[in-house]
Structure formats: structure tokens, C-alpha cells
Protein backbone atom coordinates (compact mmCIF):
# COMPACT_ATOMS: atom_id res chain seq x y z
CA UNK A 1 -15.87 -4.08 -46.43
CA UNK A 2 -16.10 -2.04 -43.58
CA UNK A 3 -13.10 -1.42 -41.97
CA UNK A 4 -13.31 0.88 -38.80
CA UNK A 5 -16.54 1.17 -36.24
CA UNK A 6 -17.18 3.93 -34.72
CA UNK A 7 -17.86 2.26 -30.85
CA UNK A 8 -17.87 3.43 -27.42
CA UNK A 9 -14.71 3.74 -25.42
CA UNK A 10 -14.22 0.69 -23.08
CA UNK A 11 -13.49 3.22 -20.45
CA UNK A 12 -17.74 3.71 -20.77
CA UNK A 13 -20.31 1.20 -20.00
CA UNK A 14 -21.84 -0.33 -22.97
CA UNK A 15 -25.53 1.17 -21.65
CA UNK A 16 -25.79 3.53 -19.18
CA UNK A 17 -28.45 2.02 -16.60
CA UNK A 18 -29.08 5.14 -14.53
CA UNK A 19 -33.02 3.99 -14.89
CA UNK A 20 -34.10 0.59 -15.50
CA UNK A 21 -35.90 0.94 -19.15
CA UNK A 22 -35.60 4.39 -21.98
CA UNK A 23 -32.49 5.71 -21.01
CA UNK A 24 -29.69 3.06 -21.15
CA UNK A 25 -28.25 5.46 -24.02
CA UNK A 26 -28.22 8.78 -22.39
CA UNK A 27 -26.85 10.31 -19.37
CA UNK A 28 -28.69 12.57 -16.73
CA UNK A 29 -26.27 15.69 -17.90
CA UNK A 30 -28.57 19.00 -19.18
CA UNK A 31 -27.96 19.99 -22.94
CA UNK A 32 -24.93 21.63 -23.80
CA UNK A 33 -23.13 20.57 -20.42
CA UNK A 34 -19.69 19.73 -20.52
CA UNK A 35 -19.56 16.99 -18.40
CA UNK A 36 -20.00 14.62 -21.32
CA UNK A 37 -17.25 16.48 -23.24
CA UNK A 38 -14.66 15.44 -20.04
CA UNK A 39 -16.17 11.90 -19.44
CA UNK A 40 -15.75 10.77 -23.23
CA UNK A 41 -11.93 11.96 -22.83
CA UNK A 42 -11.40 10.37 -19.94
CA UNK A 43 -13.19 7.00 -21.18
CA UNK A 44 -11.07 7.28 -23.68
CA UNK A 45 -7.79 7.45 -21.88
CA UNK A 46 -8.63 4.49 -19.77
CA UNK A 47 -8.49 2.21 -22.94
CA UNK A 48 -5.82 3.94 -24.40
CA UNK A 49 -3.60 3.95 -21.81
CA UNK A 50 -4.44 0.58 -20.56
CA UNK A 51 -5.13 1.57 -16.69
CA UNK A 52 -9.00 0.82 -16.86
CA UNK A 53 -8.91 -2.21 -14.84
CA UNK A 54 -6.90 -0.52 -11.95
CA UNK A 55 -8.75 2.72 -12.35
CA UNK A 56 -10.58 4.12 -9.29
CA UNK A 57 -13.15 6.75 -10.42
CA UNK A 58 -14.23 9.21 -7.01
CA UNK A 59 -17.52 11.71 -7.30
CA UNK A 60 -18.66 13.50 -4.51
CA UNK A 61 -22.03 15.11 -4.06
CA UNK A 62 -22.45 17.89 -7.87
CA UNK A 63 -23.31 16.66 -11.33
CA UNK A 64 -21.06 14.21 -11.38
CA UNK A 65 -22.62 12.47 -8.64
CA UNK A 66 -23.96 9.45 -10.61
CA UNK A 67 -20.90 9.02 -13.01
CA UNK A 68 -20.26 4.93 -11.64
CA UNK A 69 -23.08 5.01 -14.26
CA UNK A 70 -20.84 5.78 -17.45
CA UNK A 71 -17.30 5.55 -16.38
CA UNK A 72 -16.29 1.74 -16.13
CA UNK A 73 -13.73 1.57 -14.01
CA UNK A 74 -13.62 0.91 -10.24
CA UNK A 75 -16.30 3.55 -8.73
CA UNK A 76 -16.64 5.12 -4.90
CA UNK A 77 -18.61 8.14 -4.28
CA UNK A 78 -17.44 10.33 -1.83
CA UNK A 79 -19.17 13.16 1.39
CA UNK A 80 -19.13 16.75 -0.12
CA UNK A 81 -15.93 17.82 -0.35
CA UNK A 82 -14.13 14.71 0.48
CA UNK A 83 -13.01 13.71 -2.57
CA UNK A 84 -9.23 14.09 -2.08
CA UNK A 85 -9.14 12.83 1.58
CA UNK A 86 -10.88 9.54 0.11
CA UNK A 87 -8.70 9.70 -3.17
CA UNK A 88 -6.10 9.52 -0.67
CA UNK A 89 -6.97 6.74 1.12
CA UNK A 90 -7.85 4.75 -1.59
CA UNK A 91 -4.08 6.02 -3.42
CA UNK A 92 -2.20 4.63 -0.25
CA UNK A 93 -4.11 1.49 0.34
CA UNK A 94 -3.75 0.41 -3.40
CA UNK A 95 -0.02 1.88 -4.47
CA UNK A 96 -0.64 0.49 -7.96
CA UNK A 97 -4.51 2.19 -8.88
CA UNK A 98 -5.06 4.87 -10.44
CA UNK A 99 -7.22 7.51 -8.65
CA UNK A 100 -8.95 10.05 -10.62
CA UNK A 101 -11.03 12.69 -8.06
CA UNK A 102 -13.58 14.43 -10.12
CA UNK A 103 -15.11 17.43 -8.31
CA UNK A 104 -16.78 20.45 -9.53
CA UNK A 105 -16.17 23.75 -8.16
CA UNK A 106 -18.59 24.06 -5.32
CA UNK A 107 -17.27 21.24 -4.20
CA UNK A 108 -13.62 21.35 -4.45
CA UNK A 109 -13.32 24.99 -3.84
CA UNK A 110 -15.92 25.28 -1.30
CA UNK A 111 -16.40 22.46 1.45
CA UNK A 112 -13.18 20.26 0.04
CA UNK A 113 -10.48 23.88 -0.09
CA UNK A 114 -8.86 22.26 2.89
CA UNK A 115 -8.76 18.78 1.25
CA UNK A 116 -7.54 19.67 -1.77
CA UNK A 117 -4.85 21.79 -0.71
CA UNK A 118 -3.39 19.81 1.70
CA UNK A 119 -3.83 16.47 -0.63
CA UNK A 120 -1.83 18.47 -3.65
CA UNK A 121 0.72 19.70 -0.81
CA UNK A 122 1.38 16.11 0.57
CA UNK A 123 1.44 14.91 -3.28
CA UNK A 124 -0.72 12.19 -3.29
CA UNK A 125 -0.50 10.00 -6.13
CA UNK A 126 -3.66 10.83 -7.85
CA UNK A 127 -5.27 13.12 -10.80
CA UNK A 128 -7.90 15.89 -10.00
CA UNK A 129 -10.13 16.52 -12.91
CA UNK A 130 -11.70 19.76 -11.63
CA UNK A 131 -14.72 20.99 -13.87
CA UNK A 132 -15.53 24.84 -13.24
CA UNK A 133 -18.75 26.36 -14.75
CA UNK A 134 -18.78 29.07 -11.79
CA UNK A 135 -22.28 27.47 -10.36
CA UNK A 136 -23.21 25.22 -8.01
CA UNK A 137 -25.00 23.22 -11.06
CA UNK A 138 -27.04 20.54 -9.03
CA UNK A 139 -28.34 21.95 -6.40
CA UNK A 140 -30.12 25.05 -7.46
CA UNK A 141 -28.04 27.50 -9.20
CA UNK A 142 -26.02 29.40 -6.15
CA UNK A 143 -22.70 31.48 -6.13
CA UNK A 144 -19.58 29.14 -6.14
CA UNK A 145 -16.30 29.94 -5.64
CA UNK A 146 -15.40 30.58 -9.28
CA UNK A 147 -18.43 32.37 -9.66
CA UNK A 148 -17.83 35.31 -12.10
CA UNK A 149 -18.08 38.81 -10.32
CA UNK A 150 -21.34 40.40 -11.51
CA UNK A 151 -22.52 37.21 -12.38
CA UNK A 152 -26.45 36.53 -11.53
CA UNK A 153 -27.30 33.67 -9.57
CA UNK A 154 -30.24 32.07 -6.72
CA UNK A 155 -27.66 33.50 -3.96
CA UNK A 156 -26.61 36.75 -5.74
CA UNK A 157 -29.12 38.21 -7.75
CA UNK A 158 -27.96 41.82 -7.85
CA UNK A 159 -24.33 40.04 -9.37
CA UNK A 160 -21.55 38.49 -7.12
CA UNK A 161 -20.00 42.03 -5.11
CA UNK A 162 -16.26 41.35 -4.31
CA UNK A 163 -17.24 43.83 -1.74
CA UNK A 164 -19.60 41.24 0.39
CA UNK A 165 -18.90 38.00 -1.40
CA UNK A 166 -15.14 38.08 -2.61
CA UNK A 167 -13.72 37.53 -5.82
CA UNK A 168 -13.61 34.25 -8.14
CA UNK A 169 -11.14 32.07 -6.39
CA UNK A 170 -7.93 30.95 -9.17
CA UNK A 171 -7.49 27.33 -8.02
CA UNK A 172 -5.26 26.26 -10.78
CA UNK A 173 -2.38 29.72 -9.69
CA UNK A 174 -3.48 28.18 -5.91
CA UNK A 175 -2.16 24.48 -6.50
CA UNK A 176 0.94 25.58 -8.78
CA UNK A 177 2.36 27.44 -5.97
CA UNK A 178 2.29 24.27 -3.71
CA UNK A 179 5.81 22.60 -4.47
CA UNK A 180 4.94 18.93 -4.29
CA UNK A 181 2.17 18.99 -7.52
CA UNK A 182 3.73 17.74 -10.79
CA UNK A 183 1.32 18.89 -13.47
CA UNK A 184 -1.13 21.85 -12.89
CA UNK A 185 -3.07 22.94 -16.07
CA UNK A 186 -6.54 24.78 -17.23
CA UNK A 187 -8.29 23.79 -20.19
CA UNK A 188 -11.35 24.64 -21.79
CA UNK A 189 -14.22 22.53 -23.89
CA UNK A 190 -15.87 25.02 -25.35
CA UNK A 191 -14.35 24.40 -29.43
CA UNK A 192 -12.07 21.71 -31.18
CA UNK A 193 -9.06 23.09 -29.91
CA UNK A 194 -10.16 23.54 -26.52
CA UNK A 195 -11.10 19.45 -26.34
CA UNK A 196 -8.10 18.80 -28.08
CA UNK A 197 -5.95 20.15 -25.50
CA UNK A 198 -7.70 19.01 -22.47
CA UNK A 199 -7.82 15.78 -23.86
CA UNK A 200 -3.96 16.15 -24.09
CA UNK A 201 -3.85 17.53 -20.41
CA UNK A 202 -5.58 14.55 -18.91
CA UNK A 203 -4.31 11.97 -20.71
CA UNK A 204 -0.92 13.59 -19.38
CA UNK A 205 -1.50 14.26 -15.98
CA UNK A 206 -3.14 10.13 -15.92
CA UNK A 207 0.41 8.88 -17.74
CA UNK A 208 2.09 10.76 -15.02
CA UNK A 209 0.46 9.06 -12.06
CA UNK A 210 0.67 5.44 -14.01
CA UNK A 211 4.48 6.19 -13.51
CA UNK A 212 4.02 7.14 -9.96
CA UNK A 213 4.94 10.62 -10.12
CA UNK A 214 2.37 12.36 -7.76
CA UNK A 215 -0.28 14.92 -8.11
CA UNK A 216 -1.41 16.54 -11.00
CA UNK A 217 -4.10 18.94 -11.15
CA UNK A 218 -6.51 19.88 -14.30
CA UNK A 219 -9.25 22.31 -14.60
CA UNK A 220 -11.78 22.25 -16.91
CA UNK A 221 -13.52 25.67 -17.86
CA UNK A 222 -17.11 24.06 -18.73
CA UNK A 223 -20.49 25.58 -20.03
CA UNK A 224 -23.77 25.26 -17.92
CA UNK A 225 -26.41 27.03 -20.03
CA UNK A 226 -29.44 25.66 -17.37
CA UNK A 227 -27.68 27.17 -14.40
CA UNK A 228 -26.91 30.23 -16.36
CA UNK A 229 -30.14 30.13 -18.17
CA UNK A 230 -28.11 31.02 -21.49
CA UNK A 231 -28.59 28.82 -24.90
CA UNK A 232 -25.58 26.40 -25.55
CA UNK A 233 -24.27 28.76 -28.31
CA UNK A 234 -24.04 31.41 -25.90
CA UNK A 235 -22.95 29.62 -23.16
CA UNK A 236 -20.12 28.79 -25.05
CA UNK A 237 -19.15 32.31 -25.85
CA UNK A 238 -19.51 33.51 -22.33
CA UNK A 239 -17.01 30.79 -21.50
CA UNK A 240 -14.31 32.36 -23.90
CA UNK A 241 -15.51 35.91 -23.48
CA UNK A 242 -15.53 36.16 -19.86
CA UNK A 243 -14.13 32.68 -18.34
CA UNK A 244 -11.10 32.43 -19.63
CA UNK A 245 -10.61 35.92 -19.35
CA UNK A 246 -10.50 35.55 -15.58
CA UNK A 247 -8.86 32.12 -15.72
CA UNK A 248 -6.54 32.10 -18.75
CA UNK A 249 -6.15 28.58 -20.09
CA UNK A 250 -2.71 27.66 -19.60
CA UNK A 251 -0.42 25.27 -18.16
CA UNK A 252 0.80 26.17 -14.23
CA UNK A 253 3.21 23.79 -13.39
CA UNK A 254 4.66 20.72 -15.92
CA UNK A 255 7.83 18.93 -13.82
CA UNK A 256 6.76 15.52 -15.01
CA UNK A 257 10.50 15.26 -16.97
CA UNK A 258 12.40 16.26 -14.04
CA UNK A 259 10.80 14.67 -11.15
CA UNK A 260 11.36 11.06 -10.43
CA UNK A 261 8.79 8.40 -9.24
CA UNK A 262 7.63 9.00 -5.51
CA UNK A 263 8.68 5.84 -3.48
CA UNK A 264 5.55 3.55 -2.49
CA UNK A 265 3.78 4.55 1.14
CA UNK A 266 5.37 3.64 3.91
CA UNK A 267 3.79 0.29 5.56
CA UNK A 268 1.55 0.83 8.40
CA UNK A 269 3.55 1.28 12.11
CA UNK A 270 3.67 -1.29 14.12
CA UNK A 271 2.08 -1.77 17.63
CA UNK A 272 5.85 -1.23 19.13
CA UNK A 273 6.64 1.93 17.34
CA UNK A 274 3.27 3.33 17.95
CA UNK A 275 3.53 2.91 21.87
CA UNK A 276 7.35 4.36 21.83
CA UNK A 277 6.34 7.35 20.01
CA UNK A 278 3.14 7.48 22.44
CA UNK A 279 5.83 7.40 25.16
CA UNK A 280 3.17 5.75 26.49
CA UNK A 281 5.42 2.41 28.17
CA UNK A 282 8.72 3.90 27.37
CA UNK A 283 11.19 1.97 25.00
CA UNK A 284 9.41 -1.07 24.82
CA UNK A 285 5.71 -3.30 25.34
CA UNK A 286 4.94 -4.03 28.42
CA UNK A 287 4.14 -7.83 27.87
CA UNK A 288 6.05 -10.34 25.26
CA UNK A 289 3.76 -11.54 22.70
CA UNK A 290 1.76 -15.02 23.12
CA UNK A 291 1.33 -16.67 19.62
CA UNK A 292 -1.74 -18.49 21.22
CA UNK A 293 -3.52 -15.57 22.61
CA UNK A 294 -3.36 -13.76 19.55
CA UNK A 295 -4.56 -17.11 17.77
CA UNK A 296 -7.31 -17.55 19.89
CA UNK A 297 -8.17 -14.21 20.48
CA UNK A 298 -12.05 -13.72 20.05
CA UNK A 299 -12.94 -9.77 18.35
CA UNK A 300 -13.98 -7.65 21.09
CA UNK A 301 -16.68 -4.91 19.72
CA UNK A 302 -17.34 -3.10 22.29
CA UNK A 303 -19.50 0.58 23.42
CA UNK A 304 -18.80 1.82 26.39
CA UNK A 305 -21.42 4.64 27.59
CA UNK A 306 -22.70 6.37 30.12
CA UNK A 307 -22.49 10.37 31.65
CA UNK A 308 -19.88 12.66 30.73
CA UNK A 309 -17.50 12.97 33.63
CA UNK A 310 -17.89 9.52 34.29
CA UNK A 311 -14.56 8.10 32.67
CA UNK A 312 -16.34 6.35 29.69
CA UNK A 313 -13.53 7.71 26.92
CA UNK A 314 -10.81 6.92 29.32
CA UNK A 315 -11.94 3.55 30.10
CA UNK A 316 -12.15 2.64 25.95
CA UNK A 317 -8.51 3.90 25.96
CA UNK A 318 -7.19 2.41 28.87
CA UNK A 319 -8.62 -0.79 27.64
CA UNK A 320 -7.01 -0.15 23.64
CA UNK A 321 -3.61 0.81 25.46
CA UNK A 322 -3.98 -2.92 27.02
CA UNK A 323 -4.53 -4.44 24.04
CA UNK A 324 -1.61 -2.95 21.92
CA UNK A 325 0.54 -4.44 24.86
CA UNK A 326 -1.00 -7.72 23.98
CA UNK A 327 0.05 -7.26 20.40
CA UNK A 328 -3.84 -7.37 18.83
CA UNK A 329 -4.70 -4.71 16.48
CA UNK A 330 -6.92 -1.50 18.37
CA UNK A 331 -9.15 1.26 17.50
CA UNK A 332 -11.24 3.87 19.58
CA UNK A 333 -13.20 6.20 18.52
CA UNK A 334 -15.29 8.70 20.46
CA UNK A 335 -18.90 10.46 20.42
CA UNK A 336 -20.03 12.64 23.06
CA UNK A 337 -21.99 15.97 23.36
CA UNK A 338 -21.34 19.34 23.82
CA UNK A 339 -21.41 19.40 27.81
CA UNK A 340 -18.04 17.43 29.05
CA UNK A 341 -19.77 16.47 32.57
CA UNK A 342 -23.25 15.34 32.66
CA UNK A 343 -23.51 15.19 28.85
CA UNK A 344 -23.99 11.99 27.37
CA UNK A 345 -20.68 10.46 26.11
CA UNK A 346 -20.01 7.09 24.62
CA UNK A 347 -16.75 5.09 22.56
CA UNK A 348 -16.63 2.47 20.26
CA UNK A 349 -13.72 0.00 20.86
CA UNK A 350 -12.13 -2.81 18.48
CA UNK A 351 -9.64 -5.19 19.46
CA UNK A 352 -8.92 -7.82 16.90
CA UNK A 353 -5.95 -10.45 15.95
CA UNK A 354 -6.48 -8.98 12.16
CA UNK A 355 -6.48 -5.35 10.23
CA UNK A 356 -9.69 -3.89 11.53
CA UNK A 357 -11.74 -2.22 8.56
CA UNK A 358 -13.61 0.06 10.51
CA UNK A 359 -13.78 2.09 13.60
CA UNK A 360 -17.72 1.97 13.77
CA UNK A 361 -19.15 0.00 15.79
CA UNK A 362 -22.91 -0.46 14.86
CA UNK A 363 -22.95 -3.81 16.06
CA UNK A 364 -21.38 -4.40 19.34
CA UNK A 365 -20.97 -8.20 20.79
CA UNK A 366 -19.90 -6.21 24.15
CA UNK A 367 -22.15 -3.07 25.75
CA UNK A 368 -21.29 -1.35 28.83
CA UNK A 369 -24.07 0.84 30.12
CA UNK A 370 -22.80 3.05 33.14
CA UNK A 371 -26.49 4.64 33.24
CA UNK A 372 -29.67 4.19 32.25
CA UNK A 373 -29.94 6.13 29.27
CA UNK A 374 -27.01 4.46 27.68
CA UNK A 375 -28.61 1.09 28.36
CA UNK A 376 -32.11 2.03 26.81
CA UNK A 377 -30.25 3.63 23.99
CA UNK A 378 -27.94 0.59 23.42
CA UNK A 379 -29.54 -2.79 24.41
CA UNK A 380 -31.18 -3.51 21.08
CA UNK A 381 -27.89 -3.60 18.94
CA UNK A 382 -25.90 -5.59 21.21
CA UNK A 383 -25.77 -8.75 18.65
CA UNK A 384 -27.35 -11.83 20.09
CA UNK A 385 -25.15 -13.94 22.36
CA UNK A 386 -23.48 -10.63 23.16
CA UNK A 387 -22.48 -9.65 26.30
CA UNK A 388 -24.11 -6.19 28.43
CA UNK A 389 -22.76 -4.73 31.82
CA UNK A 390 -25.09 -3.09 33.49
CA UNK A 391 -24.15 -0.38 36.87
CA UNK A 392 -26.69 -1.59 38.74
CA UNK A 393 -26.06 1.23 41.24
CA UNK A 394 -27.65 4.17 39.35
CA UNK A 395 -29.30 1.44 36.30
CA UNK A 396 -32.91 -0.11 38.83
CA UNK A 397 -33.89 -2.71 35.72
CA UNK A 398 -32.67 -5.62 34.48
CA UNK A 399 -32.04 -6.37 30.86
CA UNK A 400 -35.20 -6.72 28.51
CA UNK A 401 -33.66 -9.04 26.24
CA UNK A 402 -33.48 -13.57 26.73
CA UNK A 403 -30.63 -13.56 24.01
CA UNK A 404 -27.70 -11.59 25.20
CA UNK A 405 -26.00 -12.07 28.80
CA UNK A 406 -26.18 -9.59 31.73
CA UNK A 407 -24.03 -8.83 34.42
CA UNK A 408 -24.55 -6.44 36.98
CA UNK A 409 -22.23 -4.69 39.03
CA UNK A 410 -22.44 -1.86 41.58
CA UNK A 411 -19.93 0.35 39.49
CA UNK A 412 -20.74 3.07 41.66
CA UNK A 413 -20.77 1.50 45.17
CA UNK A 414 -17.51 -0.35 44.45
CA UNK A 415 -15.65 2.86 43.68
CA UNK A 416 -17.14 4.83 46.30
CA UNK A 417 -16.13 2.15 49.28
CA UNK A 418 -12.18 2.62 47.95
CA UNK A 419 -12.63 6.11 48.32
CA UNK A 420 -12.21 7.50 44.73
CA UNK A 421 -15.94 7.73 43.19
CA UNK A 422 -15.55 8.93 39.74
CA UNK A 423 -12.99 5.69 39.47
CA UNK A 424 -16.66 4.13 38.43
CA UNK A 425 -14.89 3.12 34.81
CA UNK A 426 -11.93 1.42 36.19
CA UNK A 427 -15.08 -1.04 37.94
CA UNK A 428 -16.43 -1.12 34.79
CA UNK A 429 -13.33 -1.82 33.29
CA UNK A 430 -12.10 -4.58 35.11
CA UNK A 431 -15.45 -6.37 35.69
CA UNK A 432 -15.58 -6.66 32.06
CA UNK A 433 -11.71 -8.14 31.65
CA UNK A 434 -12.20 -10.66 35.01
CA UNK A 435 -15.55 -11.79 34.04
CA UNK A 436 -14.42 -12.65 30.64
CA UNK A 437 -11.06 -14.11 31.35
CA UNK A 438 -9.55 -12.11 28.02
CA UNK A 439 -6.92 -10.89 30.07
CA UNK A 440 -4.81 -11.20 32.92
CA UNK A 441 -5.90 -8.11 35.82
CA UNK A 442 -2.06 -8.36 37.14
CA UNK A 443 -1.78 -7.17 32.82
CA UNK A 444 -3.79 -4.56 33.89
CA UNK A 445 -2.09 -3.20 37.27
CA UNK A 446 0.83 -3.32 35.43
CA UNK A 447 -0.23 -1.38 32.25
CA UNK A 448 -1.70 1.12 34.78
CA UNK A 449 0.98 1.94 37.29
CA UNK A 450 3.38 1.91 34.25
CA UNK A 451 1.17 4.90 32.61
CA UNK A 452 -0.67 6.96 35.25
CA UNK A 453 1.68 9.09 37.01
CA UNK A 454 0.05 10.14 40.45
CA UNK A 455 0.97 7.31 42.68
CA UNK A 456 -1.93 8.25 45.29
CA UNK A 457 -4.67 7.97 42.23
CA UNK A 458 -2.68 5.01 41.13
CA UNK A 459 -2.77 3.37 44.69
CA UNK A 460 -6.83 3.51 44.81
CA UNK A 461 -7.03 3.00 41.15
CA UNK A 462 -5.09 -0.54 41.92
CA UNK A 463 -7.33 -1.42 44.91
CA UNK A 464 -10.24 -0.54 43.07
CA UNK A 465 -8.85 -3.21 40.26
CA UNK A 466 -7.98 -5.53 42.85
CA UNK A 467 -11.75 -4.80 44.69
CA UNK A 468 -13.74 -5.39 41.48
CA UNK A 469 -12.05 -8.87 40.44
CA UNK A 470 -12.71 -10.12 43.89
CA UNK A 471 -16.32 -9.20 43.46
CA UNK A 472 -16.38 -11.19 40.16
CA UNK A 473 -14.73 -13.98 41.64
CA UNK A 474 -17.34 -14.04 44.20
CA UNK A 475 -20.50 -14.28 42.34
């Protein structure tokens, strides 16, 4: 009777389903690669070490750019380079995962350097797998940063010169300087004892982060006979004869005995601590909180656009200043082009009475168009039933859309009459708060002369408040 089967890892999908029919048993990796080599141990130490089902598995753009196709854990791919800042993320929003960041060397040591570095120097609780085969491998063959010198390839084909392209870059001796890393170690999968001991360095380094230790780094020395346009046999011996030469296969950094768990992430500020630090109010908020605004507080989505110079970002964070007052949960983010005044310049604004997931705001149930071109650009994503306020002193026509309300206001006209005409956003502003009765505009005097520290600009600023909300309460 049989007693053992030979069986995939439950750290790999039963079929890989890269295409839908012929090739639910192979993987899109070139003959010889190593890739598979580093995948099957890391499959492997999923099921062995029982973290599978917590396991978050991050690829950025290379040849590991479809592995959610093998490795079953929980996948997210990742911008070029950007594997650590999301391994980060993901590490501090979910204490308990595992996060495994699996980059190869044109894109950790190229585009992500500054990610990395700064990831292994704050600690993170996570494990870099990082494969070098000196070669950007996907993408055509070009110089990496671990390229060898003298080594052919699309970008130097007289032989990487240290003279005009620098030498191979040693990330491993890099990260084991940093003090916060626990485990920093190359291996190599070129033989038996090569796999043997990077199977022992990763499941290590993942053991390590299961007990909450921090950061561990491992390099993989790999074979790309394509990119090098060697046969695997001699691949592998360039590996060993000229690799590992230049990177010696050893371990950097091992103070997994000695260093004790890193405490959990600190929770999130609050609204209060955030505006004291700001200095923005002083000690305290400004208002107490209301249990039944926050309750019944609708989600504001909001862009705010128009010309550069015309107080667009100020007027998203005047308006998210108000709402951390109000205790509701804020976000701004800005976009805006190269020329500060007269350039086109726009914000995206959340307030909510929950977390807010995003800062994007593709869909906005609030636009404010301070010129034309922000209104032709922005009308058709306002979401239907939204609302759009229009400056009808620069903006001549009306609102295309039957779905959505309009409001026009002479943004321009009002501003000018008090005497301050680039105070156009404060119009904007207020219009928007007294015609939708979110908040009080005595809230917003106060969070204004509390903040803004020239009383002349504060005066107008005030009567321009007061001037708008009287033209609101007029129409």
C-alpha cells in the first residue's frame, strides 16, 4: 500500500490558471529560471509553518508579476518599486499577517532603493524575498543594479563600465548596516546545497516575522539563461563563478535570539491630537462633539476646481480643518499643474462619520467649478442627485445635465464688492456650507478667526462669509 504522495504544497494552487485551457500545470517562468526554485520553497513554508491563511503575497511589476497565479495565499500586486511602501501598509493595517514582498532587482534596487531602505530602517514587520539575476528579466534584457561589471546587456553592450554606469550595487552589506533589520542573508539556487540553505533562510526569516520580530531581508542569487542568452548548465556556473564571487553567499545580520517582539502599531491619532500637534486651534477643538451630527452626517465627496491662484487648495483645507472640529473623519488631497497661478488646480475632499478608504475621489456627489474649464472637465462624474456650484461670474452656461442640482453664484462679484477679490474660494466655500445646511457659518467664522492670523484679511474674509450666506438666504 502506498504510503506517501508526492503532492503539491498547499502554499500553491492546485492548477495554475494563468490561461484559461493547456497551461493549468505550468507557470509563465523561461527554462532554467529560478523563480520556480524560490516559489516551491516558499509554498512550502506556508504549509509548514501554518501562516498560509494569514499570508499576504506582494509582486510588483518583473517576473514575478503574475505570481497570485501559484502562490495561494492572500495576493496584491504592487506600482514598480512599491513593494515595501505597500508591504507596509498592508503590515500595519493587519498586525497579525504575514507580508512577504517579492521583488527582483530592477525593481528593488532601482525605482523601490528608497522604499526598501527606509522600510528595513523603520523595521517593518515583513520578509523581503529579493531574487537577483543582475537583469531586468521582463522587460527586455537591460543593465540592473546588480548587473555584473563587463556584463553584456540591451543597455550595455560594450559590458557594464563602472566608469559611466557604476558598479553592482551589494544590497544584502546595504540592509545589514541598517540597525533595525533582524535577519539579512544571501543565498543561492543554483545546486542542492544552495536550495537547501535558502530554503532554511526563508523559512527563518518567515518564523521570525510570525513571532513579530521585524524585518528580515533574503537575497536570492538566481539564473536567467534567456536574459543572458546562456544554456541552463551554464547559467548555473556563471552564477557560482562570477555571482557569488561579487556577492558571497552568506548571512549579514541574524539577531532573531536576542531581539524581542516589536510591540503592535500604534492606533491611528485621533482628530484632537492631530489638531494640537497642527497647532492649528491650540490645546483643544474648537466645537464639542454632537452625537447626532455625526449620526446623521451625510459623506461629503467633494472636487473643488478652478485656476491656480484662485484659492481652490485652500478652500478644500479650510473646509477639512472644519470638519475635524466637528469630529468627522477628513482627507484632502491635491492635483494641480506646474504653473501655481493661472494653472489649472483642483482637490479632492472627504468628510465622513466612518474610516475613509480612500483619498480619490472619482466620483464626487459635490463639484465646485470656479471656471469654466473645471466645469466642462468635471460635470459628467458628479454622481446623479449630486450637487454642482457653478461661479457664474467668469462660468456664461448653465449646467448640461437634468439629474444633478445647480447653483450659481457670482463667486467673483461677491468677493470683489468686499474688497478682497482673490477671497473668490471663501464665496465658494460658504455658499456650499449655507446652501446645504451641513454646518453652522458662525462654525465657520469661528474656525477662521481662530486660524488665520492677519486680522485685516480676517475682517474681509468674515464679511465676505457673512455676504455670501445672506446671498443664499436670499434666493
Amino acid at each position: 500500500m502506498v504510503k506517501d504522495v508526492l503532492k503539491k504544497p498547499t502554499g500553491f494552487y492546485e492548477k495554475f490558471e494563468r490561461k484559461p485551457t493547456g497551461s493549468q500545470y505550468t507557470t509563465h517562468y523561461c527554462p532554467g529560471c529560478g523563480h520556480g526554485k524560490i516559489h516551491k520553497i516558499i509554498a512550502e513554508a506556508l504549509e509548514d509553518l501554518e501562516i498560509g491563511d494569514n499570508t499576504i503575497f506582494v509582486s510588483p511589476v518583473g517576473c514575478s508579476v503574475f505570481a497570485y497565479y501559484y502562490i495561494n495565499a492572500g495576493n496584491i500586486q504592487s506600482a514598480h518599486g512599491r513593494a515595501a511602501a505597500v508591504g507596509t501598509g498592508l503590515s500595519r493595517s493587519n498586525p497579525d499577517s504575514i507580508v512577504i514582498s517579492y521583488q527582483g532587482d530592477g525593481d528593488l534596487a532601482a525605482i523601490g532603493t528608497g522604499e526598501t531602505i527606509h522600510a528595513a530602517n523603520r523595521g517593518e514587520n515583513m520578509t523581503v524575498i529579493f531574487v537577483n539575476n543582475a537583469i531586468y528579466g521582463m522587460t527586455g534584457g537591460q543593465m540592473a543594479p546588480t548587473t555584473m561589471e563587463g556584463q553584456i546587456t540591451t543597455t550595455t553592450p560594450r559590458g557594464r563600465d563602472p566608469d559611466d554606469q557604476g558598479y553592482p550595487i551589494r544590497m544584502c552589506e546595504m540592509i545589514g548596516t541598517l540597525e533595525a533589520p533582524v535577519f539579512v542573508e544571501r543565498v543561492s539556487v543554483t545546486d542542492s546545497k544552495g536550495i537547501r540553505n535558502a530554503r532554511k533562510a526563508i523559512r527563518k526569516a518567515l518564523q521570525s516575522q510570525k513571532d513579530g520580530q521585524g524585518y528580515s531581508f533574503v537575497e536570492v542569487l538566481s539564473p536567467c539563461p534567456v536574459g543572458w542568452k546562456m544554456s541552463s548548465p551554464d547559467a548555473v556556473k556563471w552564477v557560482k563563478d562570477v555571482m557569488e564571487e561579487y556577492f558571497p553567499v552568506e548571512n549579514f545580520k541574524d539577531l532573531i535570539k536576542e531581539r524581542p517582539p516589536k510591540p503592535k502599531p500604534k492606533p491611528l491619532a485621533s482628530s484632537d491630537e492631530i489638531i494640537k500637534v497642527l497647532g492649528l486651534t491650540g490645546e483643544e477643538k474648537l466645537f464639542d462633539a454632537d452625537p447626532e451630527f455625526l449620526e446623521n452626517f451625510p459623506e461629503q465627496r467633494l472636487r473643488i476646481a478652478g485656476f491656480g491662484g484662485q484659492g481652490v487648495l485652500m478652500a478644500g483645507t479650510t473646509l477639512c480643518m472644519l470638519g475635524m472640529n466637528k469630529d468627522l473623519s477628513t482627507c484632502w488631497l491635491p492635483s494641480y499643474g506646474p504653473a501655481i497661478r493661472g494653472g489649472t488646480a483642483n482637490c479632492h475632499v472627504v468628510l465622513s462619520n466612518s474610516s475613509i478608504g480612500s483619498p480619490v475621489v472619482d466620483k464626487p456627489n459635490v463639484l465646485i467649478a470656479m471656471n469654466l474649464p473645471s466645469l466642462d472637465s468635471f460635470e459628467d462624474i458628479v454622481t446623479p442627485g449630486g450637487l454642482i456650484i457653478v461661479n457664474s461670474s467668469i462660468v456664461e452656461r448653465k449646467v448640461k445635465r437634468d439629474d444633478v442640482e445647480s447653483l450659481y453664484i457670482p463667486m467673483t462679484r461677491i468677493a470683489e464688492d468686499q474688497g478682497l477679490r482673490r477671497a473668490s474660494n471663501m464665496v465658494a466655500l460658504t455658499a456650499y456650507i449655507s446652501y446645504t445646511k451641513l454646518m453652522s457659518i458662525d462654525e465657520l467664522i469661528i474656525l477662521f478667526e481662530a486660524n488665520f492670523k492677519k486680522k485685516e484679511l480676517i475682517r474681509k474674509n468674515v464679511e465676505i462669509i457673512r455676504a455670501t450666506h445672506q446671498y443664499i438666504q436670499n434666493m
